[in-house]
Each structure stands twice: as C-alpha cells, then as structure tokens.
N, C-alpha and C. Protein backbone atom coordinates (compact mmCIF):
# COMPACT_ATOMS: atom_id res chain seq x y z
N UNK A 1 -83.36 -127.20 -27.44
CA UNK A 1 -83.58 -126.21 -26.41
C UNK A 1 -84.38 -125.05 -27.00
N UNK A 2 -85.58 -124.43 -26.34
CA UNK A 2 -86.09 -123.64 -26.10
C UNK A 2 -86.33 -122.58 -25.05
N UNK A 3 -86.08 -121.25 -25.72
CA UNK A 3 -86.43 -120.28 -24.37
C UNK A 3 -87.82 -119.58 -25.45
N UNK A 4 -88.56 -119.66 -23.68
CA UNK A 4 -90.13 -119.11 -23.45
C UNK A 4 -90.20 -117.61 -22.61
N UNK A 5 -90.35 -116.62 -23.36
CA UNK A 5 -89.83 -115.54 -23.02
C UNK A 5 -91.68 -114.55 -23.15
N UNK A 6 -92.20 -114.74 -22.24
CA UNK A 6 -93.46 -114.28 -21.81
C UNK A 6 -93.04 -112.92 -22.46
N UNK A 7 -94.62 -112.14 -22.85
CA UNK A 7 -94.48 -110.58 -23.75
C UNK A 7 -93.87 -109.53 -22.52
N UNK A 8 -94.73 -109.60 -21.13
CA UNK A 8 -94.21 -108.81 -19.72
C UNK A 8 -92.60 -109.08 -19.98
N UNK A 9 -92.03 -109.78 -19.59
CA UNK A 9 -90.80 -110.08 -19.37
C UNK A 9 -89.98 -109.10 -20.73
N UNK A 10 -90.49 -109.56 -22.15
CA UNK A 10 -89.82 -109.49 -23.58
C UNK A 10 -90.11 -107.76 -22.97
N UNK A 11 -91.19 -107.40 -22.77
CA UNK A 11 -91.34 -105.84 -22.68
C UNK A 11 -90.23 -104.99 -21.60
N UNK A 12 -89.88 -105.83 -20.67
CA UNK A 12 -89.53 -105.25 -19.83
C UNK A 12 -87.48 -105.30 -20.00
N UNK A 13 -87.76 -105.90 -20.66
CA UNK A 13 -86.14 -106.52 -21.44
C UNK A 13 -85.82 -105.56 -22.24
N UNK A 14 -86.66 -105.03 -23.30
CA UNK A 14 -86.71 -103.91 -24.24
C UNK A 14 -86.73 -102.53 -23.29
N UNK A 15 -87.56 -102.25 -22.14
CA UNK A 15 -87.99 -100.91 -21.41
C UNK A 15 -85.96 -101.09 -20.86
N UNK A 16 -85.39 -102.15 -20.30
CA UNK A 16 -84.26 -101.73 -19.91
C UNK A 16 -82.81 -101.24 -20.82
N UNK A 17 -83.00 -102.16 -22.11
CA UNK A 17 -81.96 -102.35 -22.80
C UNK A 17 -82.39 -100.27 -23.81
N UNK A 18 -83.25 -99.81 -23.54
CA UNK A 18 -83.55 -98.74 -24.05
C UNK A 18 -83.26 -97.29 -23.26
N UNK A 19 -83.44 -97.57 -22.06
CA UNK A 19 -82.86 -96.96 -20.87
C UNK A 19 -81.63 -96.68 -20.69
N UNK A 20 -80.78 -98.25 -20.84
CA UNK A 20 -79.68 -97.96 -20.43
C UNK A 20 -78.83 -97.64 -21.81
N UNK A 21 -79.69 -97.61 -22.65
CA UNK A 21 -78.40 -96.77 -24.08
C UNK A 21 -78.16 -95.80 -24.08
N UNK A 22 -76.72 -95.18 -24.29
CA UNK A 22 -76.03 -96.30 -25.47
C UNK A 22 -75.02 -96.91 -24.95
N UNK A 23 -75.76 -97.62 -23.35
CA UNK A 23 -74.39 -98.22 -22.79
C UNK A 23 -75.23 -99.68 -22.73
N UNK A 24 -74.40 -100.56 -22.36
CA UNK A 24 -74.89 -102.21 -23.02
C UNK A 24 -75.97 -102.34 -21.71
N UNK A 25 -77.04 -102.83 -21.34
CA UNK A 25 -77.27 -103.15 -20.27
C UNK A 25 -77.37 -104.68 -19.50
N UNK A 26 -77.60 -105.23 -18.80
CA UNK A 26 -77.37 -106.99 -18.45
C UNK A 26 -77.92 -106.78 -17.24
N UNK A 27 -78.77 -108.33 -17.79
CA UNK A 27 -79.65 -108.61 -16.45
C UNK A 27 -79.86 -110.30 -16.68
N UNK A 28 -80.60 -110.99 -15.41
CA UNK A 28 -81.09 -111.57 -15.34
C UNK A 28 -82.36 -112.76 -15.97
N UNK A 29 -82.88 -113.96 -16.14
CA UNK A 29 -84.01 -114.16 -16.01
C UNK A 29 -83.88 -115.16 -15.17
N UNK A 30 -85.03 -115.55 -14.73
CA UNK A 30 -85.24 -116.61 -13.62
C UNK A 30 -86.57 -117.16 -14.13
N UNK A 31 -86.58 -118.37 -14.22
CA UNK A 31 -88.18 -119.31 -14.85
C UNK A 31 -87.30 -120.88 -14.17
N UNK A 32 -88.46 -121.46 -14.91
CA UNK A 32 -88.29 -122.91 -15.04
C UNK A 32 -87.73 -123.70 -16.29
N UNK A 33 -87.27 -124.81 -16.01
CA UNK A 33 -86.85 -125.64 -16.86
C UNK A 33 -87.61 -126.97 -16.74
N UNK A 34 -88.06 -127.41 -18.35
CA UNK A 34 -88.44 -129.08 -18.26
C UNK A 34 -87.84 -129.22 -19.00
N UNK A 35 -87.10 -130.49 -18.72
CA UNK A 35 -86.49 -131.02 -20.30
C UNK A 35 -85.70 -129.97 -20.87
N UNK A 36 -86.30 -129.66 -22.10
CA UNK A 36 -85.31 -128.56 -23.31
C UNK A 36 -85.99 -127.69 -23.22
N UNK A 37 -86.70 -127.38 -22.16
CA UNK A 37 -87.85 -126.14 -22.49
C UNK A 37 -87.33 -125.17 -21.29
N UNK A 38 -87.03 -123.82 -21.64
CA UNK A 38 -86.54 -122.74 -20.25
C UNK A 38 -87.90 -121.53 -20.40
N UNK A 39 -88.41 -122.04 -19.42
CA UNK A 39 -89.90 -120.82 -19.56
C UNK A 39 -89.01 -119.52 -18.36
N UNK A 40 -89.16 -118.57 -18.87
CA UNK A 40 -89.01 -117.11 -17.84
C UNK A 40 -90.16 -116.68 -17.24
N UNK A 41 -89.69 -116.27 -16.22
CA UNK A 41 -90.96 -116.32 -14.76
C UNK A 41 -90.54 -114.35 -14.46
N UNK A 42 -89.29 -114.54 -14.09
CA UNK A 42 -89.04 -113.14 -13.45
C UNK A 42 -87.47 -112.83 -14.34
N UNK A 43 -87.27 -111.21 -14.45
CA UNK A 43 -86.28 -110.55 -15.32
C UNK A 43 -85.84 -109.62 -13.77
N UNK A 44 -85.01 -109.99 -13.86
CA UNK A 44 -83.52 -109.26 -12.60
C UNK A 44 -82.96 -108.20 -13.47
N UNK A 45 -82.83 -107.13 -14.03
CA UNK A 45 -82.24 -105.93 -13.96
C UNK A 45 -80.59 -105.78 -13.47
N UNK A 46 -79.16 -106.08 -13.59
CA UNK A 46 -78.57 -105.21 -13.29
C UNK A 46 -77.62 -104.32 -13.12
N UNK A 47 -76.57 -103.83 -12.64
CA UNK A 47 -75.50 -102.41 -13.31
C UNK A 47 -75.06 -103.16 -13.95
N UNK A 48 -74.08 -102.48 -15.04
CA UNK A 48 -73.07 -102.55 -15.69
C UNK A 48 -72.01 -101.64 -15.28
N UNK A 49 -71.37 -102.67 -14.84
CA UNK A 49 -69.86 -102.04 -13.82
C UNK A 49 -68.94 -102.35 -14.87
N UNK A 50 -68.55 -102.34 -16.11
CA UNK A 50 -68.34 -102.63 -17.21
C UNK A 50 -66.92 -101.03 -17.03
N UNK A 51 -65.50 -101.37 -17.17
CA UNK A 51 -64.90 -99.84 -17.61
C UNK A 51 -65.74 -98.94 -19.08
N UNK A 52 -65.84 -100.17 -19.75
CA UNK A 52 -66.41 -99.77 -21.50
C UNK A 52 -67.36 -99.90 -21.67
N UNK A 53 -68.74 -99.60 -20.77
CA UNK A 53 -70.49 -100.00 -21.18
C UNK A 53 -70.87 -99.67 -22.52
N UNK A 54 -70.16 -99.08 -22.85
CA UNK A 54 -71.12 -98.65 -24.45
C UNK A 54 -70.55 -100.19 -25.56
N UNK A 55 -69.25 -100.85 -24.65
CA UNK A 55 -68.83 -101.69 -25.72
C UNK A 55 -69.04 -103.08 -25.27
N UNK A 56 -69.35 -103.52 -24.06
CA UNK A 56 -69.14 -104.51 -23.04
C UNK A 56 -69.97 -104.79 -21.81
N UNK A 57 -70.41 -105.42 -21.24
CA UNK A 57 -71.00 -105.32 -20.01
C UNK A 57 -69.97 -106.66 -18.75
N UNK A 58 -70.53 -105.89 -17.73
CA UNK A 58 -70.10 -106.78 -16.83
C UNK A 58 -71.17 -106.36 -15.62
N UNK A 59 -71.67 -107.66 -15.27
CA UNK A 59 -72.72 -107.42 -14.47
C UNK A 59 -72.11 -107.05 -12.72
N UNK A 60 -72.73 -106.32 -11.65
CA UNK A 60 -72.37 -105.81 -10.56
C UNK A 60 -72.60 -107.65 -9.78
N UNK A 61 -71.24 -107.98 -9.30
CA UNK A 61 -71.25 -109.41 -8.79
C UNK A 61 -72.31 -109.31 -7.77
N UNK A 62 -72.04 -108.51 -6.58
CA UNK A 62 -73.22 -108.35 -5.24
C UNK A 62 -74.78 -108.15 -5.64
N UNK A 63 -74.96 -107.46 -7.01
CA UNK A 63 -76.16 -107.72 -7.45
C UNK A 63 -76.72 -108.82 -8.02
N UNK A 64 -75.87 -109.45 -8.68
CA UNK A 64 -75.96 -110.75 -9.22
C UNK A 64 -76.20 -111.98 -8.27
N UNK A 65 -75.06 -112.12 -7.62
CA UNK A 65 -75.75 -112.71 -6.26
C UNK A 65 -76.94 -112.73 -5.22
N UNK A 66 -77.34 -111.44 -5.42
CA UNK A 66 -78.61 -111.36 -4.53
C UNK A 66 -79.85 -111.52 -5.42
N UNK A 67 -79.39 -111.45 -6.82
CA UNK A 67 -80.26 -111.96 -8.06
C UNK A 67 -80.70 -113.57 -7.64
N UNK A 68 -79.50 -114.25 -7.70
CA UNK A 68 -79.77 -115.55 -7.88
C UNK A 68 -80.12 -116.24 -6.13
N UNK A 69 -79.77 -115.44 -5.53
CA UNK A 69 -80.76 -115.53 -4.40
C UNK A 69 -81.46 -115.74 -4.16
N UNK A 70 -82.82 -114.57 -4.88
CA UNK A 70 -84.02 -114.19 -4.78
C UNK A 70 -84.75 -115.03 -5.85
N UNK A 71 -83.94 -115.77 -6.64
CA UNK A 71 -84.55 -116.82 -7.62
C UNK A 71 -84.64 -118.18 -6.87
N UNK A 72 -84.11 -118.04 -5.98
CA UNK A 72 -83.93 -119.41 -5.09
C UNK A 72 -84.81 -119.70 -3.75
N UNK A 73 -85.05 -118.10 -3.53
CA UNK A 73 -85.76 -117.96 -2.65
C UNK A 73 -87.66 -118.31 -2.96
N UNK A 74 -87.70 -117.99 -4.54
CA UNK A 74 -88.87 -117.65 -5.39
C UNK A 74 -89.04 -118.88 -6.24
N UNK A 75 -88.28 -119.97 -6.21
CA UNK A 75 -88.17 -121.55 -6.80
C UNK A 75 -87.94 -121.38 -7.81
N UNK A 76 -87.22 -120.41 -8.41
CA UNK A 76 -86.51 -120.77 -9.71
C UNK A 76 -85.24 -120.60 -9.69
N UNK A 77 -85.02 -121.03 -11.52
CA UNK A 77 -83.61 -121.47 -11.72
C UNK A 77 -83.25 -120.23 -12.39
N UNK A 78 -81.51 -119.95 -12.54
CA UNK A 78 -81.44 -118.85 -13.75
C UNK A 78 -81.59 -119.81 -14.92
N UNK A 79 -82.42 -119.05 -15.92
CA UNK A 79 -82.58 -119.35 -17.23
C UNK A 79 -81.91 -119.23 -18.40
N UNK A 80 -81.48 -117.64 -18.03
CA UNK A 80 -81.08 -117.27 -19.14
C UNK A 80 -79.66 -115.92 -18.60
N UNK A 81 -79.68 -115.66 -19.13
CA UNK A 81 -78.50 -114.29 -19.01
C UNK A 81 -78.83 -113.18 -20.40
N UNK A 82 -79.17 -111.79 -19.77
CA UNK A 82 -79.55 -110.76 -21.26
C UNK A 82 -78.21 -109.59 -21.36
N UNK A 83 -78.24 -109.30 -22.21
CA UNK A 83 -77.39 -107.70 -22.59
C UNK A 83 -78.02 -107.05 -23.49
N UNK A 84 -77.25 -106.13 -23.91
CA UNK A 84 -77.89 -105.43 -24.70
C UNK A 84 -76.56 -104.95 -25.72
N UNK A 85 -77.13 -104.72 -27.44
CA UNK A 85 -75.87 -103.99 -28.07
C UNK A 85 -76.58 -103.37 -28.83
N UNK A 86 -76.62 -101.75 -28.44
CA UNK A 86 -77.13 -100.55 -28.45
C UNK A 86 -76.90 -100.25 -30.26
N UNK A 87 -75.90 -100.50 -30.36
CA UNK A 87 -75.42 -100.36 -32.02
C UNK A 87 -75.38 -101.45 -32.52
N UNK A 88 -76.18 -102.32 -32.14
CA UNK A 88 -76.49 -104.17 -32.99
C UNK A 88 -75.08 -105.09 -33.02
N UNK A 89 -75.25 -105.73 -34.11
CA UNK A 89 -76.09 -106.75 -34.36
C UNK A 89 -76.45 -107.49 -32.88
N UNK A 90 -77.28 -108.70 -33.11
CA UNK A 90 -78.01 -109.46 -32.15
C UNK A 90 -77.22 -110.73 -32.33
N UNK A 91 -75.94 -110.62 -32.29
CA UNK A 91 -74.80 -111.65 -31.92
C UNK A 91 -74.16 -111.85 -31.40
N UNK A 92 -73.66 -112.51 -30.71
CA UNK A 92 -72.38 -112.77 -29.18
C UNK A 92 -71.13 -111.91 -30.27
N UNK A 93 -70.43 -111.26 -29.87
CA UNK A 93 -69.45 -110.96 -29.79
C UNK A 93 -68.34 -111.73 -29.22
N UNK A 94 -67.10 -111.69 -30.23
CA UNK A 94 -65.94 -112.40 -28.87
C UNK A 94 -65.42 -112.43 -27.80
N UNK A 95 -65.78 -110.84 -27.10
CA UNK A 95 -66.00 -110.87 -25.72
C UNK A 95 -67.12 -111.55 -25.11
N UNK A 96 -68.35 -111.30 -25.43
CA UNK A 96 -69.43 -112.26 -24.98
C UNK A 96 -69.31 -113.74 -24.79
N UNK A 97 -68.27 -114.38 -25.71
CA UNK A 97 -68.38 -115.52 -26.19
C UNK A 97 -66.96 -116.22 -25.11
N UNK A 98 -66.30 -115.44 -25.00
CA UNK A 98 -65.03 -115.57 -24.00
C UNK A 98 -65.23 -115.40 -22.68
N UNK A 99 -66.41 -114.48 -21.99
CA UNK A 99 -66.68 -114.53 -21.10
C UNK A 99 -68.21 -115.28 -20.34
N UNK A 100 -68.46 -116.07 -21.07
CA UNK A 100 -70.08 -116.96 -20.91
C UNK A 100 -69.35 -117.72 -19.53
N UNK A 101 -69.87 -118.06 -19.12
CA UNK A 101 -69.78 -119.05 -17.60
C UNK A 101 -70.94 -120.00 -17.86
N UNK A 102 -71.88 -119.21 -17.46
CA UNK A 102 -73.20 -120.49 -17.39
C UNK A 102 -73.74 -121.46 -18.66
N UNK A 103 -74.53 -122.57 -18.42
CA UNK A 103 -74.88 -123.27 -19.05
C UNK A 103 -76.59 -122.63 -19.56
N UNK A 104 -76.75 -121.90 -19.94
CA UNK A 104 -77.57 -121.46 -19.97
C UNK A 104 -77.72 -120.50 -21.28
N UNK A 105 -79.05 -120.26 -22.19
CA UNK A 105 -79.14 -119.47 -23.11
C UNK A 105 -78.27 -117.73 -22.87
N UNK A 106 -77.99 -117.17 -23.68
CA UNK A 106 -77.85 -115.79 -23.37
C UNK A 106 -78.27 -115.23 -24.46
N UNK A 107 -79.19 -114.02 -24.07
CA UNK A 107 -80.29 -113.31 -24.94
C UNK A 107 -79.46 -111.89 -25.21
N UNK A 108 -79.80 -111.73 -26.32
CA UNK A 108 -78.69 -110.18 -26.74
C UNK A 108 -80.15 -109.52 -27.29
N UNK A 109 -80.11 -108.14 -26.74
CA UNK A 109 -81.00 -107.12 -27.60
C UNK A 109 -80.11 -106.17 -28.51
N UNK A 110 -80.49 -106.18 -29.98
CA UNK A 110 -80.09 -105.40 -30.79
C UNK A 110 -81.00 -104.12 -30.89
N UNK A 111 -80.51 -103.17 -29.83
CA UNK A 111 -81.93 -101.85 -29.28
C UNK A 111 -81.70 -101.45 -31.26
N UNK A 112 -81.01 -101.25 -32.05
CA UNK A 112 -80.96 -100.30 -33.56
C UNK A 112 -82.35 -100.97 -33.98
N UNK A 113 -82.08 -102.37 -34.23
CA UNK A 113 -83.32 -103.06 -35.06
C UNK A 113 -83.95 -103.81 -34.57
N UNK A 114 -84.24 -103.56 -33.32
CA UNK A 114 -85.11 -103.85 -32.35
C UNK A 114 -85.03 -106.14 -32.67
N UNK A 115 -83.63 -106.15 -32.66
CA UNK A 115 -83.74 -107.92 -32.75
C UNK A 115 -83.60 -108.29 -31.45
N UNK A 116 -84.42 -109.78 -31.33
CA UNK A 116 -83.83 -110.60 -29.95
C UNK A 116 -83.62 -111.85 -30.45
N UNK A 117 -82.30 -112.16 -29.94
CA UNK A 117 -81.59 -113.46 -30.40
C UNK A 117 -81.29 -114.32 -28.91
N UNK A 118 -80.97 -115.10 -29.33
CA UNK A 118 -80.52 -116.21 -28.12
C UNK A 118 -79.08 -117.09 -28.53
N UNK A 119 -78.62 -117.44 -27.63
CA UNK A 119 -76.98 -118.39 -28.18
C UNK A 119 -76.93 -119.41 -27.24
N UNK A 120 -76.22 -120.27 -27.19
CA UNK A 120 -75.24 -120.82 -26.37
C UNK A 120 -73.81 -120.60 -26.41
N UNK A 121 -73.34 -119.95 -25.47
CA UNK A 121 -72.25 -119.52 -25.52
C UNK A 121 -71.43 -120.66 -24.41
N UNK A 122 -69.78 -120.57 -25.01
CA UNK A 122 -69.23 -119.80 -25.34
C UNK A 122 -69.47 -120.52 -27.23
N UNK A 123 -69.82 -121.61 -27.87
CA UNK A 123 -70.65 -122.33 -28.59
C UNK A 123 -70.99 -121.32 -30.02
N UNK A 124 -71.60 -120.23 -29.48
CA UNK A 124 -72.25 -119.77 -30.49
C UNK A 124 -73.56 -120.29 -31.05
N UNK A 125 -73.87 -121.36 -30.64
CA UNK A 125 -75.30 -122.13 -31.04
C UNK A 125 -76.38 -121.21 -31.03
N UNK A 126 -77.30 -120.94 -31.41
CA UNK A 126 -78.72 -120.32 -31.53
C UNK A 126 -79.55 -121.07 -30.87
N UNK A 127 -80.46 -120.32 -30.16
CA UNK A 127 -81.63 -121.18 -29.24
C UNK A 127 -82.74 -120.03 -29.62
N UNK A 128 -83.51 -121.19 -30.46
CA UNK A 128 -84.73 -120.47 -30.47
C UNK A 128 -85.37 -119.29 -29.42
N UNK A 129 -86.08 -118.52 -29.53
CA UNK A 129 -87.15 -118.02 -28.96
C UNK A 129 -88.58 -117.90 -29.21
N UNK A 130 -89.04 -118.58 -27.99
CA UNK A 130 -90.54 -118.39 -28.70
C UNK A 130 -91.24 -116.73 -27.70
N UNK A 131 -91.61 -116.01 -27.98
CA UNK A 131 -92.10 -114.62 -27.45
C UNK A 131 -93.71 -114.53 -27.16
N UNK A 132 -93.85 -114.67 -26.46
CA UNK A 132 -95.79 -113.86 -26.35
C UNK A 132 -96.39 -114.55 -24.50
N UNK A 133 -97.72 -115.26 -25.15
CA UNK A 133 -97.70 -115.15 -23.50
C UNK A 133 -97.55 -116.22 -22.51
C-alpha cells in the first residue's frame, strides 16, 4: 500500500495542522484507490470536539458525515484519515491506535519537525508516502 498525497493537498494539511496548534487538528482525505495505490483528490478539514485537543482529537461526527457525503457525491472514496501532534512525534499513539475504525491509512503531522508519517492502525504498520504532484 501506497498513499499519493499531491503537494496542494500535503500544503494544505500543513496550513491546517499549523492553525489549529497547539491543539491536535483532524481531517479528512478523499481520492481514489487502485489496487494498493490511495491517490488524494480532496482534504476535508474538521473540529476537534476532542475534551483534551492539545492531547487527542476527536473529529465533529455531523461534520464527518457530511465529509463523507460530499466524497460520495464527488466519486470518491475516504482514503485516508489526518491529525495532527503539535508536540510530535509522527506516531500513532495508543489512543490513536485504540480508536482507528477505518481500513484505511492514517496520516499524523508532527507540526515540531515538520514530519508526515502514515500507519495502519489499529496495526501500527507504516504506509509509505509518496508527496509532490
């Protein structure tokens, strides 16, 4: 497995996870899938209704839903799932890792040292990223 994480998208992943520090932020992607390959098309943005954002995220369900909506509406799949950990590292955490649902990559931004990682959670596996255009 591969995630294809266009520079727009990677930029706009960084413009949020920078914004919303030093509280975690979580969003969306929506692309395509062939095979082992998850290309990102569009990045969904949204709250963290989280009690502990600086330690945790939890995405706003009604936003999330109208996320995967509008990916459905727009012919894509969710791809991926992002957060952010404002004070690093660029690793699932055991909350992260306890709360994964989807089958799908999840991308962590480490905003300190500017890392982007990918997992399979709840797994822990690493999934490449390839970044640009």
């Amino acid at each position: 497995m591969i995630l294809h994480l266009p520079g727009v998208l990677t930029a706009a992943l960084w413009a949020h996870a920078e914004r919303d520090a030093p509280r975690e932020c979580v969003g969306v992607i929506g692309g395509t899938v062939h095979g082992a390959e998850f290309r990102g098309v569009a990045l969904y943005p949204l709250p963290n209704i989280s009690a502990r954002p600086e330690s945790e995220y939890l995405a706003d369900p009604g936003r999330l839903l109208r996320a995967l909506k509008a990916m459905d509406a727009e012919g894509l799949s969710l791809i991926a799932l992002y957060h952010s950990h404002p004070a690093g590292p660029a690793w699932p955490s055991p909350t992260d890792a306890r709360l994964a649902r989807y089958p799908v990559p999840y991308v962590i931004a480490d905003v300190t040292s500017r890392v982007l990682a990918a997992f399979r959670l709840p797994e822990g596996d690493p999934v490449p990223i390839a970044q640009g255009s």
